[in-house]
N, C-alpha and C. Protein backbone atom coordinates (compact mmCIF):
# COMPACT_ATOMS: atom_id res chain seq x y z
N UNK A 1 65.94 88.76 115.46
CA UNK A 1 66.26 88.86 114.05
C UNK A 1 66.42 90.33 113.71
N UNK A 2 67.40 91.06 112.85
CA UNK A 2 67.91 92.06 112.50
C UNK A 2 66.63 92.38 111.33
N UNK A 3 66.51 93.75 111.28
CA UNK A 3 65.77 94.28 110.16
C UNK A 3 66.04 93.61 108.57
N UNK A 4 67.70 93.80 108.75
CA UNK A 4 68.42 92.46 107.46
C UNK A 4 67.53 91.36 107.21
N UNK A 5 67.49 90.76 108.66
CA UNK A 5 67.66 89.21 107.94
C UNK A 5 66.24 88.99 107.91
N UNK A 6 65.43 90.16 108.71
CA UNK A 6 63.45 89.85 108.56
C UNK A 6 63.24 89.87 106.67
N UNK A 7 64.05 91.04 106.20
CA UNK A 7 64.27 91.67 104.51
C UNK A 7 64.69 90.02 103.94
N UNK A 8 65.42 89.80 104.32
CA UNK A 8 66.24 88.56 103.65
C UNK A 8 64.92 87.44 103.40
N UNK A 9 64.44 87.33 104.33
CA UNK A 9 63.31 86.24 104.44
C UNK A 9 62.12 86.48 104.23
N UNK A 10 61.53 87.96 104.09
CA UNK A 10 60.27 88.56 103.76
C UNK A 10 59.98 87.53 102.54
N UNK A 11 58.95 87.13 102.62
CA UNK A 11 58.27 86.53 100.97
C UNK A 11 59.41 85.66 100.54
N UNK A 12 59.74 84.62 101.30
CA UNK A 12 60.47 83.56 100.99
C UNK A 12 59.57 82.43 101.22
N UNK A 13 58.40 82.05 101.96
CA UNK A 13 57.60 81.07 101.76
C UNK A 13 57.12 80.68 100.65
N UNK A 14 56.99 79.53 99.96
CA UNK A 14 55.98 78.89 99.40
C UNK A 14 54.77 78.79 99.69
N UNK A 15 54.13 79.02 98.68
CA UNK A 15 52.28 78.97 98.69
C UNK A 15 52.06 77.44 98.56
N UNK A 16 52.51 76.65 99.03
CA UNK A 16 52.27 75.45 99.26
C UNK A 16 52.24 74.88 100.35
N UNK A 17 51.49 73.75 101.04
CA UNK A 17 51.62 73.48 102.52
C UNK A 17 51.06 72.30 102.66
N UNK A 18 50.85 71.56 103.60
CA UNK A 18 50.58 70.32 103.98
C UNK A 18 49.78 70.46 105.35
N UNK A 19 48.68 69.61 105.51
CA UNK A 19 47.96 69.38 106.86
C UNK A 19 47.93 67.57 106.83
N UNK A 20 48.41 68.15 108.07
CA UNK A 20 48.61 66.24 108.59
C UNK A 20 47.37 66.07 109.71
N UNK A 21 46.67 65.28 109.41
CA UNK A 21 45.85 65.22 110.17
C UNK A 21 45.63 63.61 110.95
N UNK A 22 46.47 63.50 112.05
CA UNK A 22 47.09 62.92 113.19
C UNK A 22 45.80 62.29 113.77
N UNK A 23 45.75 61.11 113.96
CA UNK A 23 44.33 60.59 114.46
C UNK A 23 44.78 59.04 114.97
N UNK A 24 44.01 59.04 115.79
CA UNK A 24 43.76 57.38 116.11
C UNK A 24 42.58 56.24 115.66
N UNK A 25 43.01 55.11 115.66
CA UNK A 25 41.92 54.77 114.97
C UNK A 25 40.47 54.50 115.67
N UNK A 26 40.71 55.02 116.91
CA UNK A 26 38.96 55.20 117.53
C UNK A 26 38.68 56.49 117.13
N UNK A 27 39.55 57.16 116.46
CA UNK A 27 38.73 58.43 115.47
C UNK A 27 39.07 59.61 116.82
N UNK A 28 39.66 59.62 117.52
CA UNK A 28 40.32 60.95 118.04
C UNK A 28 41.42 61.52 117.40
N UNK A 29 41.86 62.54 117.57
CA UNK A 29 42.44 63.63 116.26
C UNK A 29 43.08 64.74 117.34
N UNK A 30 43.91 64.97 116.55
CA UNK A 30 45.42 65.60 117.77
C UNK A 30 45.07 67.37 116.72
N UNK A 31 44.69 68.04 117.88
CA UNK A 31 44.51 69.38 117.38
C UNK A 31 45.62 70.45 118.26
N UNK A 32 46.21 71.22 117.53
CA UNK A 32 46.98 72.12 119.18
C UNK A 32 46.66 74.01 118.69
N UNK A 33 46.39 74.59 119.43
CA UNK A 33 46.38 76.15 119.68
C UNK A 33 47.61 76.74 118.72
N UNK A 34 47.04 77.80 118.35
CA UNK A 34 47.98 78.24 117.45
C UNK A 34 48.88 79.34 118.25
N UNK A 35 50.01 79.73 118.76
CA UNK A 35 50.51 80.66 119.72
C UNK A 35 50.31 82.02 119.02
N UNK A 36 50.13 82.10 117.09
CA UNK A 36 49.87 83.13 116.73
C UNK A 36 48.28 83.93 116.65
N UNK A 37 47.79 82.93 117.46
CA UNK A 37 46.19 83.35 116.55
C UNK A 37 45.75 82.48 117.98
N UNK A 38 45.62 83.06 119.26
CA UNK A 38 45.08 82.23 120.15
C UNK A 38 43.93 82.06 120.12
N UNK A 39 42.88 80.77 120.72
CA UNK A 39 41.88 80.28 120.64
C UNK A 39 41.59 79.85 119.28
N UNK A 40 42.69 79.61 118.62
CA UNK A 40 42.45 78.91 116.80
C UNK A 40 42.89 77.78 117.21
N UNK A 41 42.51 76.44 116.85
CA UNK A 41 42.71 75.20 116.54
C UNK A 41 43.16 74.92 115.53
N UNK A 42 44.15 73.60 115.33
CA UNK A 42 44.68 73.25 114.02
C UNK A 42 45.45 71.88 114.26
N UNK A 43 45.08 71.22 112.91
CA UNK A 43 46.16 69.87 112.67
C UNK A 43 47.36 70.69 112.61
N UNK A 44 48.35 69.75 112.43
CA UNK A 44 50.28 69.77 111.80
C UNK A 44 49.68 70.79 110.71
N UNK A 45 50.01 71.67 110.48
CA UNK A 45 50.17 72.41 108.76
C UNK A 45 51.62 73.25 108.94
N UNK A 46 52.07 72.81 107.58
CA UNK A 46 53.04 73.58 107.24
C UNK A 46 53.60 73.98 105.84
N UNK A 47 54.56 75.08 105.21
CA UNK A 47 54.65 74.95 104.30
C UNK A 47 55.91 74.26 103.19
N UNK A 48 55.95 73.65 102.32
CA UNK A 48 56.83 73.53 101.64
C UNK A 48 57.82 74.22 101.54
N UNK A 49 59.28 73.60 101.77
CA UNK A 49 60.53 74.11 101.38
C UNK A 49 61.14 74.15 99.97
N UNK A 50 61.98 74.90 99.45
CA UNK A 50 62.77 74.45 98.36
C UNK A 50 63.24 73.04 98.50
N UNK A 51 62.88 72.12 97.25
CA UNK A 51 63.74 70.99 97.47
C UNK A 51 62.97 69.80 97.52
N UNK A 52 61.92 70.28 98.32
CA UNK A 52 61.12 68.97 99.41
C UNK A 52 59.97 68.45 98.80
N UNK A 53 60.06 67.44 98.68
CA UNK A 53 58.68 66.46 98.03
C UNK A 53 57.67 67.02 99.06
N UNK A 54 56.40 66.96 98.94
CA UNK A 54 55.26 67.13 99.87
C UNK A 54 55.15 66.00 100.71
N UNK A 55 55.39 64.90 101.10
CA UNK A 55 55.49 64.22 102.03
C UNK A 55 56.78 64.62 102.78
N UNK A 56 57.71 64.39 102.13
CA UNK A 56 59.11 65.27 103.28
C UNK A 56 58.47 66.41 103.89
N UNK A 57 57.77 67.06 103.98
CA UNK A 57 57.47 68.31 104.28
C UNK A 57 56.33 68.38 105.54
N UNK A 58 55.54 67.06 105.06
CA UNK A 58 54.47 66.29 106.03
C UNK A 58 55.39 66.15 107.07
N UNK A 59 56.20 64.95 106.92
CA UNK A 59 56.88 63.93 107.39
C UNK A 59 57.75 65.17 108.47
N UNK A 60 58.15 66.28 108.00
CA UNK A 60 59.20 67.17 108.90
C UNK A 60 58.49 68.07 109.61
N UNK A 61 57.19 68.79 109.05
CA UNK A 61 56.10 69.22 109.83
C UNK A 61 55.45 68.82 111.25
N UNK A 62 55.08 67.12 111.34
CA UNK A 62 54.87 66.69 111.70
C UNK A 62 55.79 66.74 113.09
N UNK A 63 57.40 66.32 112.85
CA UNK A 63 58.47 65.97 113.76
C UNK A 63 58.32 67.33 114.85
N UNK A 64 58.53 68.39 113.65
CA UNK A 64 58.69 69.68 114.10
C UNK A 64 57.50 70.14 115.23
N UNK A 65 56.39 70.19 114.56
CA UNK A 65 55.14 71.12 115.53
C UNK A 65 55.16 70.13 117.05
N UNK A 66 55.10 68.70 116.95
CA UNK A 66 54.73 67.54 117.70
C UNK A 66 55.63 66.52 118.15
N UNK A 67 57.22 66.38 117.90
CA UNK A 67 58.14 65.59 118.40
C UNK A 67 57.66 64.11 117.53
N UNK A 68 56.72 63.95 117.19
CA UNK A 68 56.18 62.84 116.95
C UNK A 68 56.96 62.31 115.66
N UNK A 69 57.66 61.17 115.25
CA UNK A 69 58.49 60.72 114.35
C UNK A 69 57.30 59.53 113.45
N UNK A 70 56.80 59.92 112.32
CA UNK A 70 56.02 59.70 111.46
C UNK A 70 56.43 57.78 111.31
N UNK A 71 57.53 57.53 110.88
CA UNK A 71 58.03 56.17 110.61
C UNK A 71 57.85 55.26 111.89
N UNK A 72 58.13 55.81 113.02
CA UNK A 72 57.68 54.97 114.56
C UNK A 72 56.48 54.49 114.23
N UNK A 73 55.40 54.71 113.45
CA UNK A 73 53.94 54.78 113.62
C UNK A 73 53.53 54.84 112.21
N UNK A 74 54.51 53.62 111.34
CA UNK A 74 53.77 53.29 109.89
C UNK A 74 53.67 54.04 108.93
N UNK A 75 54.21 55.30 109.41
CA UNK A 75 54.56 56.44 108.32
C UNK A 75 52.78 57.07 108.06
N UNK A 76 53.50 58.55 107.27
CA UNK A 76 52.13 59.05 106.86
C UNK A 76 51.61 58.55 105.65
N UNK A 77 50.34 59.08 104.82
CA UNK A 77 49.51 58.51 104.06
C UNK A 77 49.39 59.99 103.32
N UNK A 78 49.20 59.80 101.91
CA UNK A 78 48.86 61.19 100.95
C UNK A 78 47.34 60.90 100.73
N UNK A 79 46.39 61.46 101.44
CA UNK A 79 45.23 61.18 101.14
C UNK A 79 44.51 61.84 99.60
N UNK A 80 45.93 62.64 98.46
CA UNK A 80 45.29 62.46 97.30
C UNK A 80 43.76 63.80 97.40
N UNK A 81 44.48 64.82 98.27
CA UNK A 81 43.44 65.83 98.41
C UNK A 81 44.31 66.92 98.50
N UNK A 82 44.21 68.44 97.45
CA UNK A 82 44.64 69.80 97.83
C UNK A 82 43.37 70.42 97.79
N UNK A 83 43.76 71.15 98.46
CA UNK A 83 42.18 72.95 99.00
C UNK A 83 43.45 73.95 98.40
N UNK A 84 42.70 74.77 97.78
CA UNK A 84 43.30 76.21 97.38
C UNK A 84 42.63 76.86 98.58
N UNK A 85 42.79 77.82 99.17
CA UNK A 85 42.51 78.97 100.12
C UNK A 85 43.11 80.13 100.38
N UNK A 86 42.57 81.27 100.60
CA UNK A 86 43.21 82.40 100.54
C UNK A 86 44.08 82.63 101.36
N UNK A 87 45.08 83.15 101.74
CA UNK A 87 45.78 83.69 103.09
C UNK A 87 45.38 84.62 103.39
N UNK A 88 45.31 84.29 105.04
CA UNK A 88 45.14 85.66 105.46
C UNK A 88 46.06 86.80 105.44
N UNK A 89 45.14 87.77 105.74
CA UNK A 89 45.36 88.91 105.19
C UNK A 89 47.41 89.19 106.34
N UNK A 90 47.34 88.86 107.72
CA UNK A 90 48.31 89.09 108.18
C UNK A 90 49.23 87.90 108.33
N UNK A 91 48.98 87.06 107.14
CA UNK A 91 50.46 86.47 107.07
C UNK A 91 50.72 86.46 105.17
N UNK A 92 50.37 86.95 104.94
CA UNK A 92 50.65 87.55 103.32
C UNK A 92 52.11 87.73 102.94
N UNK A 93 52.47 88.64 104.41
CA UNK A 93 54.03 88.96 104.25
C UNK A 93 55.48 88.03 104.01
N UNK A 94 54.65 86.88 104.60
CA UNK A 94 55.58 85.22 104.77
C UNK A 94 56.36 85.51 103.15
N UNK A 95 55.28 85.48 102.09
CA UNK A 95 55.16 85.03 100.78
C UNK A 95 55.45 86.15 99.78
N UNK A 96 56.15 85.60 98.72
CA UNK A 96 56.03 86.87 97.74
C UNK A 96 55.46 87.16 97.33
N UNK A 97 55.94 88.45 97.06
CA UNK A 97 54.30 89.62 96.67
C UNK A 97 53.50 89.44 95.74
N UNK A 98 52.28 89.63 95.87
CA UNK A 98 51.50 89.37 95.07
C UNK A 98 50.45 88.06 95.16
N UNK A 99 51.39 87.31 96.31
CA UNK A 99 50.56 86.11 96.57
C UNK A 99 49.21 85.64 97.43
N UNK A 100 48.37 85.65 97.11
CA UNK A 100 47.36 85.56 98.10
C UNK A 100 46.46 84.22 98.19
N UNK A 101 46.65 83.13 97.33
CA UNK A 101 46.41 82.21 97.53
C UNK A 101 47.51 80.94 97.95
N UNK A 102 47.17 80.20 98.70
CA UNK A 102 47.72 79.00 99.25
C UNK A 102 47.08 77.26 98.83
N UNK A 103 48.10 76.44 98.11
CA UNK A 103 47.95 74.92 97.86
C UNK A 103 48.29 74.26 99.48
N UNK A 104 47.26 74.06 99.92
CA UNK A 104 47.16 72.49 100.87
C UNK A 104 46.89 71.18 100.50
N UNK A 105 47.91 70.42 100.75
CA UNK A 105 47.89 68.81 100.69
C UNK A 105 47.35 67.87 101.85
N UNK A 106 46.77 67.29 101.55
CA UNK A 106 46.17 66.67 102.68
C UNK A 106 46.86 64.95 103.09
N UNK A 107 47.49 65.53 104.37
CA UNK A 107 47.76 63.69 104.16
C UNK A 107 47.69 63.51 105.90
N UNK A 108 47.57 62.17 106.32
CA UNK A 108 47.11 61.61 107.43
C UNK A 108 48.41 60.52 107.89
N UNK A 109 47.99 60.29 108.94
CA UNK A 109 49.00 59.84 110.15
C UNK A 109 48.02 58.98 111.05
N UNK A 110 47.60 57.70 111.45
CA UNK A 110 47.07 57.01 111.98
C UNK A 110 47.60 55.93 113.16
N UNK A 111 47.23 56.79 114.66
CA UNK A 111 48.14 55.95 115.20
C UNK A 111 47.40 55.35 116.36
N UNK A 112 47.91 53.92 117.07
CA UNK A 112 46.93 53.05 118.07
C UNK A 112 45.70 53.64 119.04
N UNK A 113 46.78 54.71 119.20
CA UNK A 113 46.46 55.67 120.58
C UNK A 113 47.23 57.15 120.89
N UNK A 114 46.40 57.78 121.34
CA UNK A 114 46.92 59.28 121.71
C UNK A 114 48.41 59.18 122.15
N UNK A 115 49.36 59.70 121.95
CA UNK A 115 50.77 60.10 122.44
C UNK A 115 50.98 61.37 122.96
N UNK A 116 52.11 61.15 123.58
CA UNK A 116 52.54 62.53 124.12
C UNK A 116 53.06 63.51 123.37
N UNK A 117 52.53 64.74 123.11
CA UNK A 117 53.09 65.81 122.10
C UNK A 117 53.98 66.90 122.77
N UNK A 118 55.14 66.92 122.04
CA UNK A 118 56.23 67.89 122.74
C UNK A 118 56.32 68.88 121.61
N UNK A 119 55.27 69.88 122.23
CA UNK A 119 55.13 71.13 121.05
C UNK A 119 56.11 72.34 120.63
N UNK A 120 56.08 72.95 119.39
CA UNK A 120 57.46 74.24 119.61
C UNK A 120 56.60 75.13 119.96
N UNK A 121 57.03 75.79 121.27
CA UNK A 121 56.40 76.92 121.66
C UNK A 121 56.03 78.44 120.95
N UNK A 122 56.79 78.68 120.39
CA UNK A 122 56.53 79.31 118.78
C UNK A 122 55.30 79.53 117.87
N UNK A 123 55.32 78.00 118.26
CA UNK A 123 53.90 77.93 117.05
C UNK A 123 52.61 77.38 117.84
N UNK A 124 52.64 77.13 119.08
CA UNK A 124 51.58 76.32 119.73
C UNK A 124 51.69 76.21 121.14
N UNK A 125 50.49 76.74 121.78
CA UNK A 125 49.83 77.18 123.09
C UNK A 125 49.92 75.65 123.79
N UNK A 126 49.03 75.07 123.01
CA UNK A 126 48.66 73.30 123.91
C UNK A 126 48.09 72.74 122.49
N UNK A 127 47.63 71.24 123.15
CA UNK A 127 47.63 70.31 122.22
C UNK A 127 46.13 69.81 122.70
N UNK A 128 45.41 69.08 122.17
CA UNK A 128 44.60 67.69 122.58
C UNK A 128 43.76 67.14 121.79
N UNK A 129 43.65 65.75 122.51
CA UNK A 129 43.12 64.76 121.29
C UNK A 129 41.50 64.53 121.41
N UNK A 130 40.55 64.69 120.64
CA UNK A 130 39.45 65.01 120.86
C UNK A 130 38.54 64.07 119.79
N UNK A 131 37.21 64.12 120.54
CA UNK A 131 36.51 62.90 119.57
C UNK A 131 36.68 63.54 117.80
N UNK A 132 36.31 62.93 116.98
CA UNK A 132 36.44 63.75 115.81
C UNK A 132 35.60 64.65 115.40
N UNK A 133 34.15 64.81 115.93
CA UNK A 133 33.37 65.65 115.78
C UNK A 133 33.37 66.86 116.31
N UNK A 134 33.89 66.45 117.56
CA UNK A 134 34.47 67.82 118.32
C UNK A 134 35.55 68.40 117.76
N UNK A 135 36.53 67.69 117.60
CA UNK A 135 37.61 68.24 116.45
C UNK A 135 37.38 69.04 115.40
N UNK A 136 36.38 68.47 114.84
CA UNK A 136 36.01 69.59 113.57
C UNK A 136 34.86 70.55 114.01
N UNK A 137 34.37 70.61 115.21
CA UNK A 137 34.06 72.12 115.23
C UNK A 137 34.70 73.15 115.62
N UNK A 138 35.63 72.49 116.15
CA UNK A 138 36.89 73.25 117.07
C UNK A 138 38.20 74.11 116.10
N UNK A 139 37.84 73.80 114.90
CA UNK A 139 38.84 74.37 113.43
C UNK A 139 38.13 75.26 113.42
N UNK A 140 39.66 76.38 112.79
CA UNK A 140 38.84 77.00 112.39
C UNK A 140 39.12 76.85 110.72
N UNK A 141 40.08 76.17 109.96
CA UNK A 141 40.33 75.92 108.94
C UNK A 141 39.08 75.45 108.67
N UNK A 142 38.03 75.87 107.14
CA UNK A 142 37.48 74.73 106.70
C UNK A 142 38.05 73.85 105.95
N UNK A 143 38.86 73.94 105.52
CA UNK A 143 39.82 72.77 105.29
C UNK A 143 39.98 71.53 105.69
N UNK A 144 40.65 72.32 107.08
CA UNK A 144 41.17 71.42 108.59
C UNK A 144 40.00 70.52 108.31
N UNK A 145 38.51 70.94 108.92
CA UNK A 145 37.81 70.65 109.23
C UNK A 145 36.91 69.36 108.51
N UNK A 146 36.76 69.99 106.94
CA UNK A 146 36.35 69.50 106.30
C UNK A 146 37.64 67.86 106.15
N UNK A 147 39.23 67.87 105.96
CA UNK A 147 39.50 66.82 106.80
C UNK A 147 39.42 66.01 107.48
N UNK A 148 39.01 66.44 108.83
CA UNK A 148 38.41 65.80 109.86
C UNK A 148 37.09 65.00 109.65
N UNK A 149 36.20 65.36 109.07
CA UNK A 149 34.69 65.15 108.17
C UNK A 149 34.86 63.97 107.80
N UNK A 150 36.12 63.69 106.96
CA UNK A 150 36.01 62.82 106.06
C UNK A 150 36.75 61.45 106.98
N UNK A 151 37.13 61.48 108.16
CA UNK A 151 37.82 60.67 108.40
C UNK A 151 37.16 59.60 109.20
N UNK A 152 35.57 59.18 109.52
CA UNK A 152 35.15 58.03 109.03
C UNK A 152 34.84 57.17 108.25
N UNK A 153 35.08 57.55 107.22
CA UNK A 153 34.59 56.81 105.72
C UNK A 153 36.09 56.39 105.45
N UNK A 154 37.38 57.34 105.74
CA UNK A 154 38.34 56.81 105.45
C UNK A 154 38.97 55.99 106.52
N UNK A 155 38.77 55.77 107.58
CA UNK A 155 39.01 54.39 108.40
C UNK A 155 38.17 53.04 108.07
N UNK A 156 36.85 53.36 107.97
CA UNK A 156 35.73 52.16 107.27
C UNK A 156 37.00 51.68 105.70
N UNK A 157 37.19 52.47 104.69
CA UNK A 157 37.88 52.17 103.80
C UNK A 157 39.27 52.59 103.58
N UNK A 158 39.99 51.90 104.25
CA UNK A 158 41.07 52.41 104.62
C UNK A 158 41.91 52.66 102.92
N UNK A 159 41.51 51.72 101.85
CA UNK A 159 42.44 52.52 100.69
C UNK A 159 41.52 53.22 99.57
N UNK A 160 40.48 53.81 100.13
CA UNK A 160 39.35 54.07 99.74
C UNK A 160 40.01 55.67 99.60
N UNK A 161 40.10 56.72 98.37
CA UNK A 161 40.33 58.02 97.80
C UNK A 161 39.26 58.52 97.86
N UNK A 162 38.59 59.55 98.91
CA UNK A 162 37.76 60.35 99.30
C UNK A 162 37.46 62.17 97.98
């Protein structure tokens, strides 16, 4: 990318984003390495585009980080949860100036059994699916994590708003 087009795109993100948090229903949970921030763990997160409902954004997040096609597998779920959180300090630049807080949506993806994840190398080292407790110590989002937390009570009640 040209000095241009880094200028062009500086602080073009939205402070908005989505974590999909990918699980099976024996409660294992698809976490992958972040290629920017190695030894960080993380669900699908991504941020909102111009245009895009917050499930489109799930729904393309999802495709994107993991190959994984949301509708094969009953589609995702808006679990009806945002976290405000700060950004860090070295990705500030994504966003326009001045911005230092970030809206996360929380929505879930529930599928038979672990699948194969075909990751973008870009954004992610490796992948794996892990009991859920281990999963959430393995975040470093408390967010993420706190996510993960909640996702026995929301399989016990599956239309149950946490």
């Amino acid at each position: 990318m040209t000095g241009t087009d880094a200028d062009a795109r500086r602080g073009s993100k939205l402070p908005v984003s989505t974590l999909v948090l990918t699980h099976t229903s024996d409660l294992r949970v698809l976490l992958m390495e972040r290629a920017d921030f190695p030894g960080h763990w993380q669900s699908v997160t991504g941020s909102q585009e111009w245009g895009e409902t917050l499930l489109q954004t799930a729904t393309r997040e999802l495709r994107e980080e993991t190959g994984i096609v949301a509708g094969d597998h009953g589609g995702i779920k808006d679990w009806g949860i945002s976290n405000v959180y700060e950004i860090f300090a070295q990705w500030r630049h994504r966003y326009p100036a001045g911005t230092i807080h970030n809206t996360e949506h929380v929505f879930g993806l529930e599928l038979d059994e672990p699948v194969p994840v075909i990751l973008e190398p870009r954004e992610h080292l490796q992948y794996a699916w892990l009991p859920w407790k281990e999963a959430a110590d393995r975040c470093f989002s408390w967010s993420n994590r706190d996510a993960i937390l909640l996702l026995p009570k929301r399989i016990a009640q599956p239309g149950a708003v946490q």
